[in-house]
C-alpha atoms as a PDB file:
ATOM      1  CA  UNK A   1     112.890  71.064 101.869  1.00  0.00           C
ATOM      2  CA  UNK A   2     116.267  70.788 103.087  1.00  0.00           C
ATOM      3  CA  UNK A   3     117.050  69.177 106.888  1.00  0.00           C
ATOM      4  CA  UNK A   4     119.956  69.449 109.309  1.00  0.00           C
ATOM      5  CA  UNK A   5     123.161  67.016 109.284  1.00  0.00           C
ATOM      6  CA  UNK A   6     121.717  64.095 111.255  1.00  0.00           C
ATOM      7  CA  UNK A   7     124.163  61.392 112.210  1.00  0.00           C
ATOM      8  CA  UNK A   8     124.370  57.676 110.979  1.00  0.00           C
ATOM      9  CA  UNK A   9     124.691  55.091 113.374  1.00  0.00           C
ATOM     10  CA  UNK A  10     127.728  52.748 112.408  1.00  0.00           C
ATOM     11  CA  UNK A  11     125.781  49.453 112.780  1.00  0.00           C
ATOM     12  CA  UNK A  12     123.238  50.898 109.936  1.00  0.00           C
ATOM     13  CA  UNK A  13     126.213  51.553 107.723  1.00  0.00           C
ATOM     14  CA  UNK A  14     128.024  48.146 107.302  1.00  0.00           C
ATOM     15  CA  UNK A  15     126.821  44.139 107.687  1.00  0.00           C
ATOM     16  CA  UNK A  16     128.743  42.101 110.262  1.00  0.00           C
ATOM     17  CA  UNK A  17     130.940  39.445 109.185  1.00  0.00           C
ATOM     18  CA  UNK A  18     128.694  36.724 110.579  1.00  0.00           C
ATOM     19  CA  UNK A  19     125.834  38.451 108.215  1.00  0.00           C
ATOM     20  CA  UNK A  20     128.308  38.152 105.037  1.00  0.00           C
ATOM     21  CA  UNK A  21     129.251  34.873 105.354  1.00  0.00           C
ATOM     22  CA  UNK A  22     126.027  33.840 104.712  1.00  0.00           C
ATOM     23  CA  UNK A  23     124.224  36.420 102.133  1.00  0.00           C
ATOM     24  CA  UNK A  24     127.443  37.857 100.080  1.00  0.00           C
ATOM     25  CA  UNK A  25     127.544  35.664  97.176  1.00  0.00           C
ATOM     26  CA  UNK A  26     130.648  38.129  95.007  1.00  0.00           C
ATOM     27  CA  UNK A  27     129.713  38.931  91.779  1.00  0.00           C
ATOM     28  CA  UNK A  28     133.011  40.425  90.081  1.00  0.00           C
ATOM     29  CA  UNK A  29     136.440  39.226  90.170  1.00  0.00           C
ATOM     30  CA  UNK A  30     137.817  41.982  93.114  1.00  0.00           C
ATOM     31  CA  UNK A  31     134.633  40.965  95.284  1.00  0.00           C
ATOM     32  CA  UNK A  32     136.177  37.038  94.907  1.00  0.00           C
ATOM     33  CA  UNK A  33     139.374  38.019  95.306  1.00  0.00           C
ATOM     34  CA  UNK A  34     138.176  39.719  99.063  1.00  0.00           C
ATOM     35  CA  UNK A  35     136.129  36.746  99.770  1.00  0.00           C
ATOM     36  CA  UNK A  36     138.791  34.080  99.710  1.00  0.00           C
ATOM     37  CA  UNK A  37     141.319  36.711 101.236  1.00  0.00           C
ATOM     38  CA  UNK A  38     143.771  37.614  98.799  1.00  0.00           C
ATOM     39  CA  UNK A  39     142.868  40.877  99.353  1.00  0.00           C
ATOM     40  CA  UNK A  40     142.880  41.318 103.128  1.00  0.00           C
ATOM     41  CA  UNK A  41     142.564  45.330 103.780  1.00  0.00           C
ATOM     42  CA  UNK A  42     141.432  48.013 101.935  1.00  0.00           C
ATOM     43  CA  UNK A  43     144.683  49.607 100.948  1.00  0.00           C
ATOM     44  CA  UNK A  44     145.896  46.400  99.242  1.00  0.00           C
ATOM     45  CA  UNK A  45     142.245  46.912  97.311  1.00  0.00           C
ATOM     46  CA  UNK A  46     143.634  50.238  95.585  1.00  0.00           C
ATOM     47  CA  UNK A  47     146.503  48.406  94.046  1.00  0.00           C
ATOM     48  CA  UNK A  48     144.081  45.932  91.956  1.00  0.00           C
ATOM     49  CA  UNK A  49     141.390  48.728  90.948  1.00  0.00           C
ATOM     50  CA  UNK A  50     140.571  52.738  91.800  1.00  0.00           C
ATOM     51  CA  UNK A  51     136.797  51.521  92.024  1.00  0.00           C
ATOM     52  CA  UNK A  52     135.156  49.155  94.477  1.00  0.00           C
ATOM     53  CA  UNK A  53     132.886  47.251  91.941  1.00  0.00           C
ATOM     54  CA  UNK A  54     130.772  45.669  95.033  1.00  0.00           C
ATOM     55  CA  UNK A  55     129.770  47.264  98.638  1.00  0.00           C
ATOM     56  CA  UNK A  56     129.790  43.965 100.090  1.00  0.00           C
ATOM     57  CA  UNK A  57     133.447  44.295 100.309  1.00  0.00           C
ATOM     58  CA  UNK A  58     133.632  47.644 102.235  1.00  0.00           C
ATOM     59  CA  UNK A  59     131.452  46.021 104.790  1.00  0.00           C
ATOM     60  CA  UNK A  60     134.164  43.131 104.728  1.00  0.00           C
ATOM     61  CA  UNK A  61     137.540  44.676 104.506  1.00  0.00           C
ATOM     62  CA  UNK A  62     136.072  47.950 106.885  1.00  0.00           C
ATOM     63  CA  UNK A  63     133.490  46.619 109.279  1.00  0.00           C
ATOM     64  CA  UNK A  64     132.280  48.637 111.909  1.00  0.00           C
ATOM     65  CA  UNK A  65     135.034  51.202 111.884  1.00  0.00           C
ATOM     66  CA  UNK A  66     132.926  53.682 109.217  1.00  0.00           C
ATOM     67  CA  UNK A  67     130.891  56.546 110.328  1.00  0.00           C
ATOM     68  CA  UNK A  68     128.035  58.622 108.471  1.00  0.00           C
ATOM     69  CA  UNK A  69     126.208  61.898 107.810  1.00  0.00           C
ATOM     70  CA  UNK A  70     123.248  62.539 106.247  1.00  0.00           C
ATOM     71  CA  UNK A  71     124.264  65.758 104.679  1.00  0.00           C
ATOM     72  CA  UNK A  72     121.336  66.820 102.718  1.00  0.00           C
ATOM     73  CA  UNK A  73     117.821  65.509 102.049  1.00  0.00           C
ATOM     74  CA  UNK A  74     115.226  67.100  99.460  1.00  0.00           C
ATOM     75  CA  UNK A  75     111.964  66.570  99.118  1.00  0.00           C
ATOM     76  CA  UNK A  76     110.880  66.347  94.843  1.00  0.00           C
ATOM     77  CA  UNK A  77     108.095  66.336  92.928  1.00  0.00           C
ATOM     78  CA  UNK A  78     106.988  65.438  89.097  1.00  0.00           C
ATOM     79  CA  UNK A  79     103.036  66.156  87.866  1.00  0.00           C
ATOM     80  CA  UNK A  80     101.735  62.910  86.274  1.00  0.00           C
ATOM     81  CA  UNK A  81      98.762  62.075  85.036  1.00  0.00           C
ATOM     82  CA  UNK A  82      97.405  60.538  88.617  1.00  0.00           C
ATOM     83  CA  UNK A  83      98.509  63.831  90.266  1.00  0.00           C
ATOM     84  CA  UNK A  84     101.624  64.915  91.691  1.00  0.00           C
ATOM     85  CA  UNK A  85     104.641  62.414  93.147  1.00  0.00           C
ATOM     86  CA  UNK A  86     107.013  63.396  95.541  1.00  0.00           C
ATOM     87  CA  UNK A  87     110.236  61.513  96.336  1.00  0.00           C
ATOM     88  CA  UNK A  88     113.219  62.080  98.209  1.00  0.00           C
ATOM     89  CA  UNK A  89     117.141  62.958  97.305  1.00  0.00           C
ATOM     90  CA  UNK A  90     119.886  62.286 100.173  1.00  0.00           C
ATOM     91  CA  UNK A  91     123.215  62.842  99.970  1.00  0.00           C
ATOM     92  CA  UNK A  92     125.594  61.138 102.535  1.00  0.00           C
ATOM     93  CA  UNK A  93     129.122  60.653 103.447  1.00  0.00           C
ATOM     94  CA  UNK A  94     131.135  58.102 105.326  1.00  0.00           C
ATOM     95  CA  UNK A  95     134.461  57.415 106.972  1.00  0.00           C
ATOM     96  CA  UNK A  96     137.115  56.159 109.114  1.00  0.00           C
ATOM     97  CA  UNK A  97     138.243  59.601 110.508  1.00  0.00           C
ATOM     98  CA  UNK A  98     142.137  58.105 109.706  1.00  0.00           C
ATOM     99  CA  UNK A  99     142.424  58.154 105.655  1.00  0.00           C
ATOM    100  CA  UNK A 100     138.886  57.305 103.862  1.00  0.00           C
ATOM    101  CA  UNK A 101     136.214  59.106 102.771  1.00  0.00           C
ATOM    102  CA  UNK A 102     133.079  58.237 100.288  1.00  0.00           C
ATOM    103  CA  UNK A 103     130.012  60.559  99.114  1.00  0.00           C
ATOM    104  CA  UNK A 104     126.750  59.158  97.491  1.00  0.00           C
ATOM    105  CA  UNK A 105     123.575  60.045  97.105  1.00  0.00           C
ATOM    106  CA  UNK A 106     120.531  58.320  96.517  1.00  0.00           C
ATOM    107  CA  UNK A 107     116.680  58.876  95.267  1.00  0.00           C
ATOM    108  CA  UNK A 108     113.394  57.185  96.528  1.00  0.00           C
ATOM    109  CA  UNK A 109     110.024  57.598  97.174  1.00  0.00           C
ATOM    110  CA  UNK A 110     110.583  56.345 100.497  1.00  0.00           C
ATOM    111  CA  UNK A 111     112.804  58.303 102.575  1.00  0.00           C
ATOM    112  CA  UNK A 112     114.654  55.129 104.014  1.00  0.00           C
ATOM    113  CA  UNK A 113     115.243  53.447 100.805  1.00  0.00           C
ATOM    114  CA  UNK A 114     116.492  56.513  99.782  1.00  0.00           C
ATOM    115  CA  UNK A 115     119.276  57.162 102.522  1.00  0.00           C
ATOM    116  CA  UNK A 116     120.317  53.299 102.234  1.00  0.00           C
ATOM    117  CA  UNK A 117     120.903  53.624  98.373  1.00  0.00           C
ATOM    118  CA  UNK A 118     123.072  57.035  99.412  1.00  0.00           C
ATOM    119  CA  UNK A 119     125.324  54.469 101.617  1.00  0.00           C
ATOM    120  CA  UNK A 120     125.517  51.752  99.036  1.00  0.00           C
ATOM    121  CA  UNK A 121     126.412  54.471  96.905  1.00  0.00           C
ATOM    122  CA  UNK A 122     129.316  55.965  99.106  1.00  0.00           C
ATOM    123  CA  UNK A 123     130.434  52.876  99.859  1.00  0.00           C
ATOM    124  CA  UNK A 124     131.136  52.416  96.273  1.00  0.00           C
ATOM    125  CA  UNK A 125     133.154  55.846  95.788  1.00  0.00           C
ATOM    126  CA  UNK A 126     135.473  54.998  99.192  1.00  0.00           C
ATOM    127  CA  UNK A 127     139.067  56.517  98.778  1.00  0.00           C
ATOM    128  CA  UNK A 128     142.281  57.016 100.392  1.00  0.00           C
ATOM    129  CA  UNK A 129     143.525  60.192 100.471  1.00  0.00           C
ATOM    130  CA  UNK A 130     146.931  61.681 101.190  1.00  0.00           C
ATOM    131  CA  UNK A 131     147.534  63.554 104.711  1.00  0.00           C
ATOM    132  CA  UNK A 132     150.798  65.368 105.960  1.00  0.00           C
ATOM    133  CA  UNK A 133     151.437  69.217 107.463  1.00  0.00           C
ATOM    134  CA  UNK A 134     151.723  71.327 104.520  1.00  0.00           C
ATOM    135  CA  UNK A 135     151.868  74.649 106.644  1.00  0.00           C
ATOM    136  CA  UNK A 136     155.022  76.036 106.785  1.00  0.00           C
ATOM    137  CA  UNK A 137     153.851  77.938 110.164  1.00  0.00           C
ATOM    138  CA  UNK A 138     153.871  74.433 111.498  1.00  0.00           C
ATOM    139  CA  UNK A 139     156.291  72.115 109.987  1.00  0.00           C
ATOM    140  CA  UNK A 140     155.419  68.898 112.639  1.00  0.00           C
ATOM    141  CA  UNK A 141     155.637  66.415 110.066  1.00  0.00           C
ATOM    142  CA  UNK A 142     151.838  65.139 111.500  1.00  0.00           C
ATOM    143  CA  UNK A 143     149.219  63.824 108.965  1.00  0.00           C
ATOM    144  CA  UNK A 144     146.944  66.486 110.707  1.00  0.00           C
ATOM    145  CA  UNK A 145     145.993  68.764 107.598  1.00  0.00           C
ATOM    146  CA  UNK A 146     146.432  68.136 103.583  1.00  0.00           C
ATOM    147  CA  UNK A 147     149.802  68.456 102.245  1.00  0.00           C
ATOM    148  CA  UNK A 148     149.801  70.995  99.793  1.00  0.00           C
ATOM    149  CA  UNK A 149     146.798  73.415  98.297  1.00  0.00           C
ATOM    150  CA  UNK A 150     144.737  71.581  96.020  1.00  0.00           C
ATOM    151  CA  UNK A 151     140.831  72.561  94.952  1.00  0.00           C
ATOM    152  CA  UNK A 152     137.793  70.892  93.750  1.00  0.00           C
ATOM    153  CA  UNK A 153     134.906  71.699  91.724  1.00  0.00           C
ATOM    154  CA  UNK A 154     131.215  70.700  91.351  1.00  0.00           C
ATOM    155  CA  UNK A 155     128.758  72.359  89.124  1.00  0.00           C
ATOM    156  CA  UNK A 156     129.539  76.193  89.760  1.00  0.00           C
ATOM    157  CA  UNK A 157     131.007  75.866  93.038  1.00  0.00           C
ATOM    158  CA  UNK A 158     134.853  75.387  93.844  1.00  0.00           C
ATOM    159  CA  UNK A 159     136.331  74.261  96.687  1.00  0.00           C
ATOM    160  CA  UNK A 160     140.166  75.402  97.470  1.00  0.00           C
ATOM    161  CA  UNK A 161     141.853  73.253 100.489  1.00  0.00           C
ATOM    162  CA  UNK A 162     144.948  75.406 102.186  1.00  0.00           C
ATOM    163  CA  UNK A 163     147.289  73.279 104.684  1.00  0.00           C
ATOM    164  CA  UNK A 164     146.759  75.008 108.154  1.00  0.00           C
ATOM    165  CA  UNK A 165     149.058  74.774 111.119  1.00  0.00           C
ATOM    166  CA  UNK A 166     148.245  72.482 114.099  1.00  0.00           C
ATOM    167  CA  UNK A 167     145.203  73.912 116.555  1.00  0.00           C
ATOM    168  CA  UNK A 168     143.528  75.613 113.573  1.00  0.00           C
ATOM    169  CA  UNK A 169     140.749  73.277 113.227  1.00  0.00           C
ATOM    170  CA  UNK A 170     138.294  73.125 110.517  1.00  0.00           C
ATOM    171  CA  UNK A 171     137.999  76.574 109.032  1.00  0.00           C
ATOM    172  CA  UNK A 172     135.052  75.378 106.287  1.00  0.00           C
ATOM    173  CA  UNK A 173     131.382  75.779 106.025  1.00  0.00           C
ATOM    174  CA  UNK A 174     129.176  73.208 108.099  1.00  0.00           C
ATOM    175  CA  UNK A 175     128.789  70.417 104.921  1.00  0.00           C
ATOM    176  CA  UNK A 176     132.752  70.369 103.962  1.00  0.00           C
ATOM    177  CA  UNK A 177     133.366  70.510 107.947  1.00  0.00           C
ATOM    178  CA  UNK A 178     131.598  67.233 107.604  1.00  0.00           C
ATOM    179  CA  UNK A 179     133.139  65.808 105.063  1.00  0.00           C
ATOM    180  CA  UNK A 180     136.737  66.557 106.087  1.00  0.00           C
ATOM    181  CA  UNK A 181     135.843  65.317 109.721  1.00  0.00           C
ATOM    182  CA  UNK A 182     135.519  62.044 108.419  1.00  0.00           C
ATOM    183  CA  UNK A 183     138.432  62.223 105.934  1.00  0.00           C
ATOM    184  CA  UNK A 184     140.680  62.743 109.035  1.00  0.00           C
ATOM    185  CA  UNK A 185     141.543  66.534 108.251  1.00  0.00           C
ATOM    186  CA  UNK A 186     141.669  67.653 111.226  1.00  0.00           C
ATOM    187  CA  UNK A 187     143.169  71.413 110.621  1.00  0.00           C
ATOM    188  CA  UNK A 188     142.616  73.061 107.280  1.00  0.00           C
ATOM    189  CA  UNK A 189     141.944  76.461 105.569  1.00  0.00           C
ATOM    190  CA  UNK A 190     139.304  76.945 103.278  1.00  0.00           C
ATOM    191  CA  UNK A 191     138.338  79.149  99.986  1.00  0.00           C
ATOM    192  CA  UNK A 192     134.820  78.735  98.555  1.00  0.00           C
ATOM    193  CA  UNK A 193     133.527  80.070  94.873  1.00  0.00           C
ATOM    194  CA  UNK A 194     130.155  79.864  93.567  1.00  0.00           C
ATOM    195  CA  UNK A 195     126.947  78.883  94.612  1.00  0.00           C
ATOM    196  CA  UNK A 196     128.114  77.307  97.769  1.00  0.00           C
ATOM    197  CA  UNK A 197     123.980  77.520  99.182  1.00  0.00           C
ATOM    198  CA  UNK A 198     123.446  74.398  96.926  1.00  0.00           C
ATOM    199  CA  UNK A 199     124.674  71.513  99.146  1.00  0.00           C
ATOM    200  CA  UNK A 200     125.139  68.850  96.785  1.00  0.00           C
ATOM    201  CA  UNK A 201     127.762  70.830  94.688  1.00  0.00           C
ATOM    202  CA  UNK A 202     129.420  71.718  97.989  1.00  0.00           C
ATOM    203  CA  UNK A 203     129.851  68.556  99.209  1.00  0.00           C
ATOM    204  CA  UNK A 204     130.911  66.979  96.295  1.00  0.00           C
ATOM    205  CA  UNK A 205     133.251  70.174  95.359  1.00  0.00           C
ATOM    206  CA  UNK A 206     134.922  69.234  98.844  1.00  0.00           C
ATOM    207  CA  UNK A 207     135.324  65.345  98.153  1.00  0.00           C
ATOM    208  CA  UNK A 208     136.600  66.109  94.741  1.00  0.00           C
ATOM    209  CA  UNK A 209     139.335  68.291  96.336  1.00  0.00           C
ATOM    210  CA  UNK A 210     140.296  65.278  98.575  1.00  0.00           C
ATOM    211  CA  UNK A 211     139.830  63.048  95.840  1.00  0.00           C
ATOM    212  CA  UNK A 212     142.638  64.861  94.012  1.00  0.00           C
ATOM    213  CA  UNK A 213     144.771  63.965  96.712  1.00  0.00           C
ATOM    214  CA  UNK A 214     144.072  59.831  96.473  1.00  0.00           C
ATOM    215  CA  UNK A 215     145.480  60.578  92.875  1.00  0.00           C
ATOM    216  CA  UNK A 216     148.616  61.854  94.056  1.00  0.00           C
ATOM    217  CA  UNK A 217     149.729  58.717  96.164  1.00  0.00           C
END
């Protein structure tokens, strides 16, 4: 069973400040490091590391400036020998809407435990990526679409992003539309291969496209 894109509220996405001073006790050297403010945004973060070892420090570096979807959720099931158990899969991605994006999915038999492990997830695969105007239609010099064409891939499906001129909006499918909206692509062209009716690969074909761009800065 699949359901529609629902929207996360930001205050169920991230802890307050208040909340971390007292519970966030950092349990690598990057999540000390953000604690005692060496690190004080999340763009210094990517010089130390490519991977943010603790979600603690999104919530601290970010706040409440991160919005969510819940892109896909799917109902499983396994036969034991009590009978049959059903669980749930999410999928969910979160952003500023000016530069970050982060997928993650999660798995639970209860369907709240599994859209909160999705977050902690995404939280922990939060990147920068690269904007500019690629299109040589447009030529503004505006961080509005991606720079250059770049693609992504995910089981059988591939994802190619094409630089679009300003006005153009999101020409993508409804899950990468989601995905790119919180990226901060705000004018793009897409190309799709594969199996695109499996969400999971779609999304994450998308963010790996993006992702590809974090690697070019």
């Amino acid at each position: 069973m699949v359901i529609r894109v629902r929207e996360i509220p930001p205050e169920s996405i991230t802890k307050s400040r208040e909340e971390l001073e007292i519970s966030w006790k950092p349990r690598t050297l990057i999540g000390k490091l953000v604690r005692e403010g060496r690190i004080k945004s999340i763009h210094d973060l990517f010089y130390y590391t490519n991977h943010i070892p603790e979600p603690e420090i999104v919530d601290w570096l970010v706040g409440n400036n991160l919005y969510g979807y819940i892109l896909n959720i799917i109902v499983t099931s396994r036969m034991t020998d009590s009978g049959r158990k059903f669980s749930f899969r999410s999928v969910v991605v979160i952003g500023n809407k000016d530069g970050l994006i982060g997928v993650g999915k999660g798995g639970s038999r209860e369907l709240r435990f599994s859209i909160q492990e999705a977050i902690t997830d995404a939280k922990k695969n939060l990147i920068p990526i690269m904007r500019g105007c690629g299109s040589w239609e447009c030529r503004c010099d505006m961080p509005h679409s991606v720079p250059f064409r770049v693609y992504g891939e995910s089981g059988s499906v591939r994802v190619y992003l094409l630089p679009a001129p300003r006005g153009t909006g999101l020409v993508a499918g409804e899950a990468a539309k989601r995905v790119l909206e919180l990226a901060g692509v705000q004018d793009v062209w897409t190309k799709t291969f594969g199996r695109t009716r499996t969400a999971i690969n779609f999304i994450y074909a998308t963010y790996d496209a993006l992702r590809k761009l974090y690697r070019m800065l």
